[in-house]
PDB file of N, CA and C in Angstrom:
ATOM      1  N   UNK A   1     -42.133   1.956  31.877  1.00  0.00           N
ATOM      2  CA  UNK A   1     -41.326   2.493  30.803  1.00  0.00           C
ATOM      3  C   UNK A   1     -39.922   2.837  31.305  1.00  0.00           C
ATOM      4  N   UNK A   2     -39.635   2.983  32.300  1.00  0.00           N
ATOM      5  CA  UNK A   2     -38.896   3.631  33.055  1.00  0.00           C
ATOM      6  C   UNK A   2     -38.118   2.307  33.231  1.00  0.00           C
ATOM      7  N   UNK A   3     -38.176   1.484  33.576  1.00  0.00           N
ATOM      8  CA  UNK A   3     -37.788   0.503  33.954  1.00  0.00           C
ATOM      9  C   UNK A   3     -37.070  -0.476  32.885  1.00  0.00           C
ATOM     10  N   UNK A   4     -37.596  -0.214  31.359  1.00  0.00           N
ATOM     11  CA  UNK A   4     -37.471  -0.770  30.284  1.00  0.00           C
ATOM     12  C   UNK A   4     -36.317  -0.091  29.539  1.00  0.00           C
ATOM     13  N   UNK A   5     -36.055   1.318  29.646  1.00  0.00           N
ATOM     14  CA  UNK A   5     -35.239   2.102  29.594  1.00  0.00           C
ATOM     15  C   UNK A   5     -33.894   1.950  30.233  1.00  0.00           C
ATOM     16  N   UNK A   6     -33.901   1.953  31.406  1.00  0.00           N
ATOM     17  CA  UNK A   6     -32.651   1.717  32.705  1.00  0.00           C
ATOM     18  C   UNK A   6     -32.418   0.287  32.482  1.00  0.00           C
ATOM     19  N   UNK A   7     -33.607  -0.729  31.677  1.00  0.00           N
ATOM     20  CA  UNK A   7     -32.679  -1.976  31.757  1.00  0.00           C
ATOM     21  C   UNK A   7     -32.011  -2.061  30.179  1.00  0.00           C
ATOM     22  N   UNK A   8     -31.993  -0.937  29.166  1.00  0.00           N
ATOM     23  CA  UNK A   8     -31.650  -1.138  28.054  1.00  0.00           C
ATOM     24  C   UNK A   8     -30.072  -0.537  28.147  1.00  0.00           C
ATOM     25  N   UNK A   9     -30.155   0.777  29.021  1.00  0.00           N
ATOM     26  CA  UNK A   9     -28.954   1.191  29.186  1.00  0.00           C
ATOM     27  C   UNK A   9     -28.244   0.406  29.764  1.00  0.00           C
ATOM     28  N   UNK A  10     -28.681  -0.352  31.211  1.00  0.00           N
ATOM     29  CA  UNK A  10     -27.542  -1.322  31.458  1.00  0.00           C
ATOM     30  C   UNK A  10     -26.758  -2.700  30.648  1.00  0.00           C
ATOM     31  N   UNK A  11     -27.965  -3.017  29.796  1.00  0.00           N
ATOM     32  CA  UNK A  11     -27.400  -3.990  28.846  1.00  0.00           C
ATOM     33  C   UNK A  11     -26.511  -3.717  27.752  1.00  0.00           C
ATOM     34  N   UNK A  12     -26.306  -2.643  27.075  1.00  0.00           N
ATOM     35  CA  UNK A  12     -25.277  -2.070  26.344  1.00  0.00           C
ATOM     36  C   UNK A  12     -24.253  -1.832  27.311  1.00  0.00           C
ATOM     37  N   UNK A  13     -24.113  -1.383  28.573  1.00  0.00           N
ATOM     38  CA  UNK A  13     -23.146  -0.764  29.648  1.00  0.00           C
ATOM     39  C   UNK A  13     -22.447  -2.010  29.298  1.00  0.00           C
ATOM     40  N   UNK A  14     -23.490  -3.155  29.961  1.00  0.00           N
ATOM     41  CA  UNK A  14     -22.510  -4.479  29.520  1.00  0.00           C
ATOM     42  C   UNK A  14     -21.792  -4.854  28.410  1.00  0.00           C
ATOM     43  N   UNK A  15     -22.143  -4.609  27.510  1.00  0.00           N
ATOM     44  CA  UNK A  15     -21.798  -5.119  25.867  1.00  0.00           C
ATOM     45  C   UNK A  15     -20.688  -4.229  25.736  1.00  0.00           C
ATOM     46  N   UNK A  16     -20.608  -3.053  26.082  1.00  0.00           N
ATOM     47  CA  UNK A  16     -19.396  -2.180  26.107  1.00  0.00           C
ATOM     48  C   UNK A  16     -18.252  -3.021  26.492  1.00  0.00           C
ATOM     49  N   UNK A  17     -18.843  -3.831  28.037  1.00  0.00           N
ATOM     50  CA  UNK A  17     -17.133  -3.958  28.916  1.00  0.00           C
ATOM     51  C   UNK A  17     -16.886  -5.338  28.206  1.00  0.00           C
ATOM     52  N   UNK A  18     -18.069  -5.974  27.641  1.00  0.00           N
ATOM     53  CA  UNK A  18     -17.750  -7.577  26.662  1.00  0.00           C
ATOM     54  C   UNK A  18     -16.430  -6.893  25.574  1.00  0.00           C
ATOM     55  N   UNK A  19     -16.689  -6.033  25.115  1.00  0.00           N
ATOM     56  CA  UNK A  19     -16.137  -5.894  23.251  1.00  0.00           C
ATOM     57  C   UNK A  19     -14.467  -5.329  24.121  1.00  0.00           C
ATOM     58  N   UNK A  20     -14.428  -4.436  25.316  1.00  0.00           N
ATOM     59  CA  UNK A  20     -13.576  -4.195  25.642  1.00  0.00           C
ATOM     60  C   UNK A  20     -12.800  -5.395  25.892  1.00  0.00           C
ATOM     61  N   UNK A  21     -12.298  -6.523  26.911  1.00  0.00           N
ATOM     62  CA  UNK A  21     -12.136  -7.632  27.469  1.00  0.00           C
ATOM     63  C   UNK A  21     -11.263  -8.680  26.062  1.00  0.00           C
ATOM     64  N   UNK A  22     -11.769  -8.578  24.693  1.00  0.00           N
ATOM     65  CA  UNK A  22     -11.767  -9.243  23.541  1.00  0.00           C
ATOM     66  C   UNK A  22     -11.073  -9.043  23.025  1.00  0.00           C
ATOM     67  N   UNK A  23      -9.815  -9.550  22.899  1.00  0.00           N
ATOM     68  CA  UNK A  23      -8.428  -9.170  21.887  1.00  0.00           C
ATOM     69  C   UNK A  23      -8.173 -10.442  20.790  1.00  0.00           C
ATOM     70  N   UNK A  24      -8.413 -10.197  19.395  1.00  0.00           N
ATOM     71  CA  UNK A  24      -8.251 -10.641  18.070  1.00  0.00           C
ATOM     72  C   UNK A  24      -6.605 -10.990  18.448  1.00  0.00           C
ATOM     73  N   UNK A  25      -7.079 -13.157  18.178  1.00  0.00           N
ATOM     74  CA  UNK A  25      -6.022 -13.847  17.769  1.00  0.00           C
ATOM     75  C   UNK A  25      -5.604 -14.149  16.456  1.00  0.00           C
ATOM     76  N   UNK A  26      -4.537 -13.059  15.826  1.00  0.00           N
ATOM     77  CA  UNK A  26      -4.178 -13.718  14.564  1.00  0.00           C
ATOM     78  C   UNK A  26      -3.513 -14.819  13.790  1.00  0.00           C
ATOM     79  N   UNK A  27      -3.554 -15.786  14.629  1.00  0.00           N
ATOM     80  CA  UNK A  27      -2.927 -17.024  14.393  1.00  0.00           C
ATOM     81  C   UNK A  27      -1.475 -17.251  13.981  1.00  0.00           C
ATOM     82  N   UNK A  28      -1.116 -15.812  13.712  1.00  0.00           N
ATOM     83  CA  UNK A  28       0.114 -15.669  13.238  1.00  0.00           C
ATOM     84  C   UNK A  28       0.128 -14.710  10.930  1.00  0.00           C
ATOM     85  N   UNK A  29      -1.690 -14.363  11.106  1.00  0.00           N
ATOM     86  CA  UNK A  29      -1.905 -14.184  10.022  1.00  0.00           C
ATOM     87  C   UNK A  29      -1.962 -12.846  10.318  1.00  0.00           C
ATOM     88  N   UNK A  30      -2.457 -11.766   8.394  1.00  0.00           N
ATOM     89  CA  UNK A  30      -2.261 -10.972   8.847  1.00  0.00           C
ATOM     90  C   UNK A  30      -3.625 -10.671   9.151  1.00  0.00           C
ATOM     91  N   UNK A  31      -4.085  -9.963  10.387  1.00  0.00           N
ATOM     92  CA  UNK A  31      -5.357  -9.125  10.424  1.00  0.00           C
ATOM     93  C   UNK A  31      -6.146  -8.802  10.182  1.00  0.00           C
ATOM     94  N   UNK A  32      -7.407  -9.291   9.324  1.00  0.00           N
ATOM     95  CA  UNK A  32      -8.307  -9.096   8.223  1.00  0.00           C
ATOM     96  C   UNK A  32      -9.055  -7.701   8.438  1.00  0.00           C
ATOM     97  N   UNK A  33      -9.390  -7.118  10.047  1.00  0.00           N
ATOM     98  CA  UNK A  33      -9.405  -5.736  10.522  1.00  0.00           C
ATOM     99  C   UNK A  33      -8.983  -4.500   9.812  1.00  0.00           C
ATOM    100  N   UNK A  34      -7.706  -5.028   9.494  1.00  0.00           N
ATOM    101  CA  UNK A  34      -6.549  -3.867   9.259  1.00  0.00           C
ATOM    102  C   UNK A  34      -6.803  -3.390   7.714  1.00  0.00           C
ATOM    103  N   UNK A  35      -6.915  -2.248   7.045  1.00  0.00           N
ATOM    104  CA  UNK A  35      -7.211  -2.447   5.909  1.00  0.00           C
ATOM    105  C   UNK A  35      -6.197  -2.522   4.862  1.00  0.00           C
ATOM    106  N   UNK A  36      -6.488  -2.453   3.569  1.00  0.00           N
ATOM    107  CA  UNK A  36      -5.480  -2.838   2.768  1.00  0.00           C
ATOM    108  C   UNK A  36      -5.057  -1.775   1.874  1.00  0.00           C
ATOM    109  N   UNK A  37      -6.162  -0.871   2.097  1.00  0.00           N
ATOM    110  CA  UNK A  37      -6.260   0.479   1.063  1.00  0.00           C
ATOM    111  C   UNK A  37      -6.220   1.751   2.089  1.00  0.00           C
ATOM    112  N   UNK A  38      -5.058   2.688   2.120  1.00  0.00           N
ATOM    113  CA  UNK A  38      -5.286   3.502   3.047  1.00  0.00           C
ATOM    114  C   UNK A  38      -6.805   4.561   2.692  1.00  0.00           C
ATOM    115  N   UNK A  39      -6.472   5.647   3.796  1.00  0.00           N
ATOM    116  CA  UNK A  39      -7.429   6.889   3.141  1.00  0.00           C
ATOM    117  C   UNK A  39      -7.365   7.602   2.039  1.00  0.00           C
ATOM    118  N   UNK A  40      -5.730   7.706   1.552  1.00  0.00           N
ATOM    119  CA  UNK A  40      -5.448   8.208   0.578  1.00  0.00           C
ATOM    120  C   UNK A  40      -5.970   7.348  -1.143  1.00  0.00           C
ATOM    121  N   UNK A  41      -6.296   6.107  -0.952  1.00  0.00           N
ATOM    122  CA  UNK A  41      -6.459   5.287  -1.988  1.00  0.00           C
ATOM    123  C   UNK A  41      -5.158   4.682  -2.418  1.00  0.00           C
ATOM    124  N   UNK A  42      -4.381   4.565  -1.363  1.00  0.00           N
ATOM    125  CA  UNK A  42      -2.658   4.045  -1.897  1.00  0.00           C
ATOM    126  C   UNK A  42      -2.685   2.336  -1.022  1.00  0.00           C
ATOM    127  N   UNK A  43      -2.496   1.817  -2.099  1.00  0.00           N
ATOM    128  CA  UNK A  43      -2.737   0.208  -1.502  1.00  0.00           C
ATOM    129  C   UNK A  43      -1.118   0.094  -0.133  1.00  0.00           C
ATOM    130  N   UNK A  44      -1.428  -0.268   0.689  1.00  0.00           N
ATOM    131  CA  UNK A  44      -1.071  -0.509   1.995  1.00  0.00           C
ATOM    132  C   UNK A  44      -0.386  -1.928   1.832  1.00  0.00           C
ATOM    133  N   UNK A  45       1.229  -2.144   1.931  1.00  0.00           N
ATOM    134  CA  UNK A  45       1.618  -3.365   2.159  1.00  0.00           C
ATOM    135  C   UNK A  45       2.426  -3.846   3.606  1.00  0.00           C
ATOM    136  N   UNK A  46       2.304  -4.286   4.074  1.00  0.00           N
ATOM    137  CA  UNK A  46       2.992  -5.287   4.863  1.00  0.00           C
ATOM    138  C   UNK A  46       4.080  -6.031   5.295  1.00  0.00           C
ATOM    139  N   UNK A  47       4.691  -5.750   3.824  1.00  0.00           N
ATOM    140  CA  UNK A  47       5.829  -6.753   3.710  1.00  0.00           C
ATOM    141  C   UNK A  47       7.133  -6.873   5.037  1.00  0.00           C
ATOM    142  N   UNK A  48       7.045  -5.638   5.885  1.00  0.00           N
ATOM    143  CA  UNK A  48       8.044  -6.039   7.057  1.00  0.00           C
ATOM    144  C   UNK A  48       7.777  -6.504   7.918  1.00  0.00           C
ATOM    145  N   UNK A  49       6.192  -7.043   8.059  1.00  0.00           N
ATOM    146  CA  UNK A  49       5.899  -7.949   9.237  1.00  0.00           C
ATOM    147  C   UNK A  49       5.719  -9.449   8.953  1.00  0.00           C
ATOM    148  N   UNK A  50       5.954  -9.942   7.727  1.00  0.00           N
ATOM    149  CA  UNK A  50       6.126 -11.064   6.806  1.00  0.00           C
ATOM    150  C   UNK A  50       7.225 -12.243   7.905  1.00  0.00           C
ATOM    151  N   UNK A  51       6.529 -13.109   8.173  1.00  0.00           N
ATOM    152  CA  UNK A  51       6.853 -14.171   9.072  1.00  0.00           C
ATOM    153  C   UNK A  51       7.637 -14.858   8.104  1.00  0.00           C
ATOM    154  N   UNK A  52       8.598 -15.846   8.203  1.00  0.00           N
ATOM    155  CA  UNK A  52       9.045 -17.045   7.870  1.00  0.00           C
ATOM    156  C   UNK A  52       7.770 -17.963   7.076  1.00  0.00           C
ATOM    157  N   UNK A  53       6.770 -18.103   7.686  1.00  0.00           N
ATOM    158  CA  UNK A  53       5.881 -19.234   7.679  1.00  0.00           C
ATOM    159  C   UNK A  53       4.901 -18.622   6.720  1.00  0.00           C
ATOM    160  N   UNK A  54       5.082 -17.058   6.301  1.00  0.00           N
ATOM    161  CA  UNK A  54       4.315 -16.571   5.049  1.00  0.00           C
ATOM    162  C   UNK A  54       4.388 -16.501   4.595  1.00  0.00           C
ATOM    163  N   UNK A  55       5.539 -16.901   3.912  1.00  0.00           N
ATOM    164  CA  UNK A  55       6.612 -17.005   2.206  1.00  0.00           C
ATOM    165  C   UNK A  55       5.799 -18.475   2.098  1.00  0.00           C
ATOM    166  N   UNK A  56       5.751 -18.568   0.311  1.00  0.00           N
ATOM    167  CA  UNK A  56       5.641 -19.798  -0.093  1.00  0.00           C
ATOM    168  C   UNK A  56       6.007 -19.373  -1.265  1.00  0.00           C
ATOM    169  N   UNK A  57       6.401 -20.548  -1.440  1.00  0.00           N
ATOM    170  CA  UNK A  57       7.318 -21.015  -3.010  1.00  0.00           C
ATOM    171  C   UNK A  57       6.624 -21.716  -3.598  1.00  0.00           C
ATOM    172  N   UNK A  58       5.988 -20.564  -4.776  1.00  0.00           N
ATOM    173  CA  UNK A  58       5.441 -21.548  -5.797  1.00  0.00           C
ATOM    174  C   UNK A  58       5.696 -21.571  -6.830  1.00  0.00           C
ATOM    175  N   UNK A  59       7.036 -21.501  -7.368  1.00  0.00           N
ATOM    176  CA  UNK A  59       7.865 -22.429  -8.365  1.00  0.00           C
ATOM    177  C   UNK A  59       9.408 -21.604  -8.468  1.00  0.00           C
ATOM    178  N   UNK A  60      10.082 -22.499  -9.302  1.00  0.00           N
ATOM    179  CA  UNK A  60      11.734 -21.737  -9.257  1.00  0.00           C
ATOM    180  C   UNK A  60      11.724 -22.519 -11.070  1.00  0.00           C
ATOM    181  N   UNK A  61      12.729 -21.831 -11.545  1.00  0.00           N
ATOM    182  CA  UNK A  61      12.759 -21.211 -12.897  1.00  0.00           C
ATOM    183  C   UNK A  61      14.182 -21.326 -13.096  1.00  0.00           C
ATOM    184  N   UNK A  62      15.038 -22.545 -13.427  1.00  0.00           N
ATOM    185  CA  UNK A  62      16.594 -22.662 -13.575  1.00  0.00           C
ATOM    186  C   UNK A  62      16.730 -22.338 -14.788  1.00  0.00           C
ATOM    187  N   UNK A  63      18.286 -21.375 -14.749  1.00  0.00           N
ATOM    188  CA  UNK A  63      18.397 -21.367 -16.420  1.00  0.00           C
ATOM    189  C   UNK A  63      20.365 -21.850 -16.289  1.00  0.00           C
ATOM    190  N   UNK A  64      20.794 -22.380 -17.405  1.00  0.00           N
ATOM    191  CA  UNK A  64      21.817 -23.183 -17.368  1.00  0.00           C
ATOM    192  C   UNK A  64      23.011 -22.438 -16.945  1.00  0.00           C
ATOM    193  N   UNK A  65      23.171 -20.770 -17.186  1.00  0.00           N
ATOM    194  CA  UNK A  65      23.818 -19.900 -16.287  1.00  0.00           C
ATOM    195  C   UNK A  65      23.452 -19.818 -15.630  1.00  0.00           C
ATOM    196  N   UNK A  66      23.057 -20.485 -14.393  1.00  0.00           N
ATOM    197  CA  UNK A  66      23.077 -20.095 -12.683  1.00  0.00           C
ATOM    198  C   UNK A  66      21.689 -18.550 -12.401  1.00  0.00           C
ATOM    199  N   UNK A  67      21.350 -18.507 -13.670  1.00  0.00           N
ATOM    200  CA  UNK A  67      20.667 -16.642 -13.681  1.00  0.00           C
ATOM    201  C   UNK A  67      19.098 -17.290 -13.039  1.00  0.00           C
ATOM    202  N   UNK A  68      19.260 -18.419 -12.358  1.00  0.00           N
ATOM    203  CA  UNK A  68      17.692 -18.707 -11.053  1.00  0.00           C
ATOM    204  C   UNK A  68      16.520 -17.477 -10.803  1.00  0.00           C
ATOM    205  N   UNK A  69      15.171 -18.240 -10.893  1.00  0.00           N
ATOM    206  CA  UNK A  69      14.359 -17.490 -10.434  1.00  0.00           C
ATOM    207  C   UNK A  69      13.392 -18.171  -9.995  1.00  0.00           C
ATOM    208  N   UNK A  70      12.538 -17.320  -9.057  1.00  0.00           N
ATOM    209  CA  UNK A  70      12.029 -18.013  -8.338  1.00  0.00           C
ATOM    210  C   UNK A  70      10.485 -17.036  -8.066  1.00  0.00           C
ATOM    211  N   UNK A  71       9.618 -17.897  -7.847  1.00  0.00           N
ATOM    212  CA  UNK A  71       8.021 -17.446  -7.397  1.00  0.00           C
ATOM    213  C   UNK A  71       7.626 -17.492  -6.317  1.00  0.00           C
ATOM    214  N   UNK A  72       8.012 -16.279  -5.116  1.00  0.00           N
ATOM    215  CA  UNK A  72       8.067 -16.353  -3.779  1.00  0.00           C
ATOM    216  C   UNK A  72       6.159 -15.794  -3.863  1.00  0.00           C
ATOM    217  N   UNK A  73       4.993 -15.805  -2.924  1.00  0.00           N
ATOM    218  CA  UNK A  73       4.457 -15.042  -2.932  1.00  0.00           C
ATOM    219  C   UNK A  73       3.823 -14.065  -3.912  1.00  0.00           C
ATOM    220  N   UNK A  74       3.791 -14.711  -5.208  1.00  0.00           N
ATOM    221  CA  UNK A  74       3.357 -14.044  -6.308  1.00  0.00           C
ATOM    222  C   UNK A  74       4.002 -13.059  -7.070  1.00  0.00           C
ATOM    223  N   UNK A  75       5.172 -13.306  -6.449  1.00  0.00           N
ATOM    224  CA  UNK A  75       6.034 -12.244  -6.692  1.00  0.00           C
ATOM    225  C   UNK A  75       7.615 -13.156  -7.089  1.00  0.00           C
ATOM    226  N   UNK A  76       7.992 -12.785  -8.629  1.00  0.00           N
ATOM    227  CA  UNK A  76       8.868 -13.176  -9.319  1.00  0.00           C
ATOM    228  C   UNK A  76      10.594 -12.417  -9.041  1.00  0.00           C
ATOM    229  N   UNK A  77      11.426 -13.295  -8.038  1.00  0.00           N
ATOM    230  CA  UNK A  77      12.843 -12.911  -7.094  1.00  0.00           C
ATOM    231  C   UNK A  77      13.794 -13.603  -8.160  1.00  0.00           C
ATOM    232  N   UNK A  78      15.232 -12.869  -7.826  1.00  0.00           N
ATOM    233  CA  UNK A  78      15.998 -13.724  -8.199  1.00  0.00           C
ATOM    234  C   UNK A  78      17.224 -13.264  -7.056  1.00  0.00           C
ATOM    235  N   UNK A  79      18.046 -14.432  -7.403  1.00  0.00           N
ATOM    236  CA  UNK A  79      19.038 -13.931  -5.981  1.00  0.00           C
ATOM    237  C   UNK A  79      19.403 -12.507  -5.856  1.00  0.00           C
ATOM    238  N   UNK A  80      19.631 -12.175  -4.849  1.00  0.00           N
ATOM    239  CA  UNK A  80      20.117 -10.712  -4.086  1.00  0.00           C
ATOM    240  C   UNK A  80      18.849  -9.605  -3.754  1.00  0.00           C
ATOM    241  N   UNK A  81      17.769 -10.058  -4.335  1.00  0.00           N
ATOM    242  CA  UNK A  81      16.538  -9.566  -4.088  1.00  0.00           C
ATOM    243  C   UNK A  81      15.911  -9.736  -2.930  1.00  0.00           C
ATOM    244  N   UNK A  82      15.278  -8.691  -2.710  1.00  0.00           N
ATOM    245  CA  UNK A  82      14.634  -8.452  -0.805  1.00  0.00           C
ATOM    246  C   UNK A  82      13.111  -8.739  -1.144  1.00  0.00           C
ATOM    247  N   UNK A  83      12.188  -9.468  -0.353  1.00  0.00           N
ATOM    248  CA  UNK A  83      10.782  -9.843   0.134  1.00  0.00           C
ATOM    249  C   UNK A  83      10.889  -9.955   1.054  1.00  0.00           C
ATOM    250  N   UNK A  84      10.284  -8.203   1.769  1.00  0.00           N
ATOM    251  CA  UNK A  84       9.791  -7.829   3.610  1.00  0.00           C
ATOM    252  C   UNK A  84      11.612  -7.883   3.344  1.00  0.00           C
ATOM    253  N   UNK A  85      11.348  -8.296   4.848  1.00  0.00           N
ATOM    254  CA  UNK A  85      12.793  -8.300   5.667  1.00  0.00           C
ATOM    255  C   UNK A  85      13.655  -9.200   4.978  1.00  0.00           C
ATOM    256  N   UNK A  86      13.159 -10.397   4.300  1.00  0.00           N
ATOM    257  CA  UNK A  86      14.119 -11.632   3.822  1.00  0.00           C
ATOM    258  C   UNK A  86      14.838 -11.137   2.646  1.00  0.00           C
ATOM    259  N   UNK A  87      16.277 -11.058   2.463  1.00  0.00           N
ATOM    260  CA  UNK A  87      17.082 -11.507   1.528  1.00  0.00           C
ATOM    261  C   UNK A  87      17.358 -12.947   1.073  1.00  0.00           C
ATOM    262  N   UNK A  88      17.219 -12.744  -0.623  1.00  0.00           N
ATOM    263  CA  UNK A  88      17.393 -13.865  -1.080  1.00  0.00           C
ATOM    264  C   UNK A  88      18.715 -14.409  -1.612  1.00  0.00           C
ATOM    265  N   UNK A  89      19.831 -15.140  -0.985  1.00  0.00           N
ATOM    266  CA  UNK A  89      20.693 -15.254  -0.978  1.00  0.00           C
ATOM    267  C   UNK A  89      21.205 -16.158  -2.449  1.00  0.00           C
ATOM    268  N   UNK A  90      20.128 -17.585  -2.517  1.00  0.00           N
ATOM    269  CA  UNK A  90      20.518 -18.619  -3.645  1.00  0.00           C
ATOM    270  C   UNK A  90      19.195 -19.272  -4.226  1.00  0.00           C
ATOM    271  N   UNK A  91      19.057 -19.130  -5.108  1.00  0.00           N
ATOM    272  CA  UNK A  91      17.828 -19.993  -5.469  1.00  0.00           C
ATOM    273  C   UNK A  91      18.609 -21.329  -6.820  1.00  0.00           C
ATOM    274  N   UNK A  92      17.964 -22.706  -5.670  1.00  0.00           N
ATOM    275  CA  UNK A  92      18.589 -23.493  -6.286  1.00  0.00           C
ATOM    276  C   UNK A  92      17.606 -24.480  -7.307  1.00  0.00           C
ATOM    277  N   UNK A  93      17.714 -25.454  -7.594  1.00  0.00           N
ATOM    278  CA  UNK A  93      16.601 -26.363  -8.558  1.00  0.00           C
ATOM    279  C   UNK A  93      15.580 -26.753  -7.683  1.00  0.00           C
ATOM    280  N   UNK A  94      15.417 -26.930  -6.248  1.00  0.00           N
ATOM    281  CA  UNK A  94      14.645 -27.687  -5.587  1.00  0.00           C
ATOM    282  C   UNK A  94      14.365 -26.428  -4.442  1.00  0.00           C
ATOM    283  N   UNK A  95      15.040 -25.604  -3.872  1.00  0.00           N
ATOM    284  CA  UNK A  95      14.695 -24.658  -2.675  1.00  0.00           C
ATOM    285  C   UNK A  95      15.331 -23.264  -2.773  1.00  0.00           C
ATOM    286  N   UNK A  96      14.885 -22.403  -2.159  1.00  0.00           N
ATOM    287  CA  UNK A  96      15.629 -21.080  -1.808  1.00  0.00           C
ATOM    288  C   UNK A  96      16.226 -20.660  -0.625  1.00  0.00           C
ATOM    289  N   UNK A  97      16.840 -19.960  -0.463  1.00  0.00           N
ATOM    290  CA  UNK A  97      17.633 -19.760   0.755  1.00  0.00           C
ATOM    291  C   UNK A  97      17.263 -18.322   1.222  1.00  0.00           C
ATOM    292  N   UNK A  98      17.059 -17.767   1.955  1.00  0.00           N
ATOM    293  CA  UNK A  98      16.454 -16.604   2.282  1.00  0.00           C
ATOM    294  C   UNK A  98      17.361 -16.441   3.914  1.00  0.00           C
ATOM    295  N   UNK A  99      17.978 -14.729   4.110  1.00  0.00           N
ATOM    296  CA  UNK A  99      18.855 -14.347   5.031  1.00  0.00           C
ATOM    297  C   UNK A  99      17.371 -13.582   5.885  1.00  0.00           C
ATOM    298  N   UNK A 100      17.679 -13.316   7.404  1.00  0.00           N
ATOM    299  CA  UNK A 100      17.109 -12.196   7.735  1.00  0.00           C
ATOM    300  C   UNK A 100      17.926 -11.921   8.788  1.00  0.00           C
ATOM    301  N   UNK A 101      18.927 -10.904   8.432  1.00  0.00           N
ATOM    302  CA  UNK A 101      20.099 -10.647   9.926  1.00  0.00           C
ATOM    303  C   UNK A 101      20.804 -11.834   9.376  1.00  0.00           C
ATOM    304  N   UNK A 102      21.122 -12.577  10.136  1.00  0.00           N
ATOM    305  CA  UNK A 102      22.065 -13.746   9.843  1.00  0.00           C
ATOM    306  C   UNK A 102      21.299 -14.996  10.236  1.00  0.00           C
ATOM    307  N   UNK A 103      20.035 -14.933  10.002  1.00  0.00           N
ATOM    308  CA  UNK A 103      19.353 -16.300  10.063  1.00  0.00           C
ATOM    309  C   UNK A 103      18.949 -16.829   8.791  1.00  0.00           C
ATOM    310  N   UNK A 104      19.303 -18.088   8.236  1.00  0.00           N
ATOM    311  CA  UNK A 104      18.902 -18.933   7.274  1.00  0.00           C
ATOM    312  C   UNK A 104      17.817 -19.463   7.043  1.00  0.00           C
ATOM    313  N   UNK A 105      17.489 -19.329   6.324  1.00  0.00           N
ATOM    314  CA  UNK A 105      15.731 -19.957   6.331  1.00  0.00           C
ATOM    315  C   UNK A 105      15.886 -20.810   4.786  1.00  0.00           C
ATOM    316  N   UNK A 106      15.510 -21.774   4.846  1.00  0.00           N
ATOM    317  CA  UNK A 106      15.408 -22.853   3.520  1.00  0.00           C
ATOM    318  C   UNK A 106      14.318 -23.211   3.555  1.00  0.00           C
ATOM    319  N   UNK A 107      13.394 -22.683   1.756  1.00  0.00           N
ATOM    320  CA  UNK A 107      12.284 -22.708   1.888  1.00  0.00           C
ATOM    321  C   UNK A 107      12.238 -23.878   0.067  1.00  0.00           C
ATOM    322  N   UNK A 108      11.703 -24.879   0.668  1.00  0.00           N
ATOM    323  CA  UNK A 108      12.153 -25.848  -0.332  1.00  0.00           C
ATOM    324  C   UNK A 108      10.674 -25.849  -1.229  1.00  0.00           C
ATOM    325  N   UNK A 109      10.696 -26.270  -2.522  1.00  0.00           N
ATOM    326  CA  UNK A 109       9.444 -26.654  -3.398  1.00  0.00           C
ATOM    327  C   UNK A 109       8.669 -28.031  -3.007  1.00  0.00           C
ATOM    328  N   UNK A 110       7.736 -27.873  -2.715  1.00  0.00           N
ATOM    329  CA  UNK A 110       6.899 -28.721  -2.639  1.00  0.00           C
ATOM    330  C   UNK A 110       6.736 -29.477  -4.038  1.00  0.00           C
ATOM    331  N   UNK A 111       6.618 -31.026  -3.885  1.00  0.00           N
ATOM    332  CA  UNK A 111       6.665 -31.805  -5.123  1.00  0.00           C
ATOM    333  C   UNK A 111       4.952 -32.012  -5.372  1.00  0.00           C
ATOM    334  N   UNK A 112       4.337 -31.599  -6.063  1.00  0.00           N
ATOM    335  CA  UNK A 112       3.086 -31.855  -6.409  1.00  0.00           C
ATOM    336  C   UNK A 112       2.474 -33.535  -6.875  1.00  0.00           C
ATOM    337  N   UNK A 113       3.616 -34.716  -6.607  1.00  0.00           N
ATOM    338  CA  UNK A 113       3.211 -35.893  -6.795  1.00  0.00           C
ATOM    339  C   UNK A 113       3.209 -36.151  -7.677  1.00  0.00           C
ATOM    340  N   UNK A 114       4.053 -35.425  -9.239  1.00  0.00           N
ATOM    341  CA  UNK A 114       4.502 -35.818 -10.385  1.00  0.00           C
ATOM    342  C   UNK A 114       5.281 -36.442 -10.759  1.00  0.00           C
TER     343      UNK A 114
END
């Protein structure tokens, strides 16, 4: 019994230093760990750790005064408007232009093969 015991403790001892050793690759996504709802019940956003490569454009909205809009992320921009860190500088018929500091980012519409 004794023996069955001392070998149960050492096998968790191990499993301890396994889980320690193990650091979560997020591919560049966000964290599925991390939650989304704090303690308080106040939904938790993200938006300043928002990569380049996590914006998507899914559609832009021309109107014949230049008054552009656009469907970044589920979320309805029009120029001079901020998503995370990115400013939105121009939204044109085919792409948007997005500042962060003084870097340009052109995030164009995908043609669905119509």
């Amino acid at each position: 019994m004794r023996r069955l015991i001392l070998g149960l403790i050492l096998l968790s001892v191990n499993s301890v230093y396994a889980y320690a050793d193990f650091v979560y690759d997020d591919h560049g996504k966000r964290d599925p760990f991390v939650p989304l709802v704090s303690s308080a019940g106040m939904i938790v956003t993200y938006d300043e750790d928002l990569a380049v490569n996590d914006l998507v454009l899914e559609g832009i909205v021309t109107d014949p005064s230049g008054d552009n809009m656009a469907i970044v992320n589920g979320k309805i921009v029009k120029a001079n408007d901020t998503i995370g860190p990115y400013h939105v500088e121009k939204i044109a018929f085919d792409h948007v232009e997005f500042l962060k500091g003084t870097e340009k980012f052109i995030l164009k519409i995908k043609n669905g093969g119509m």
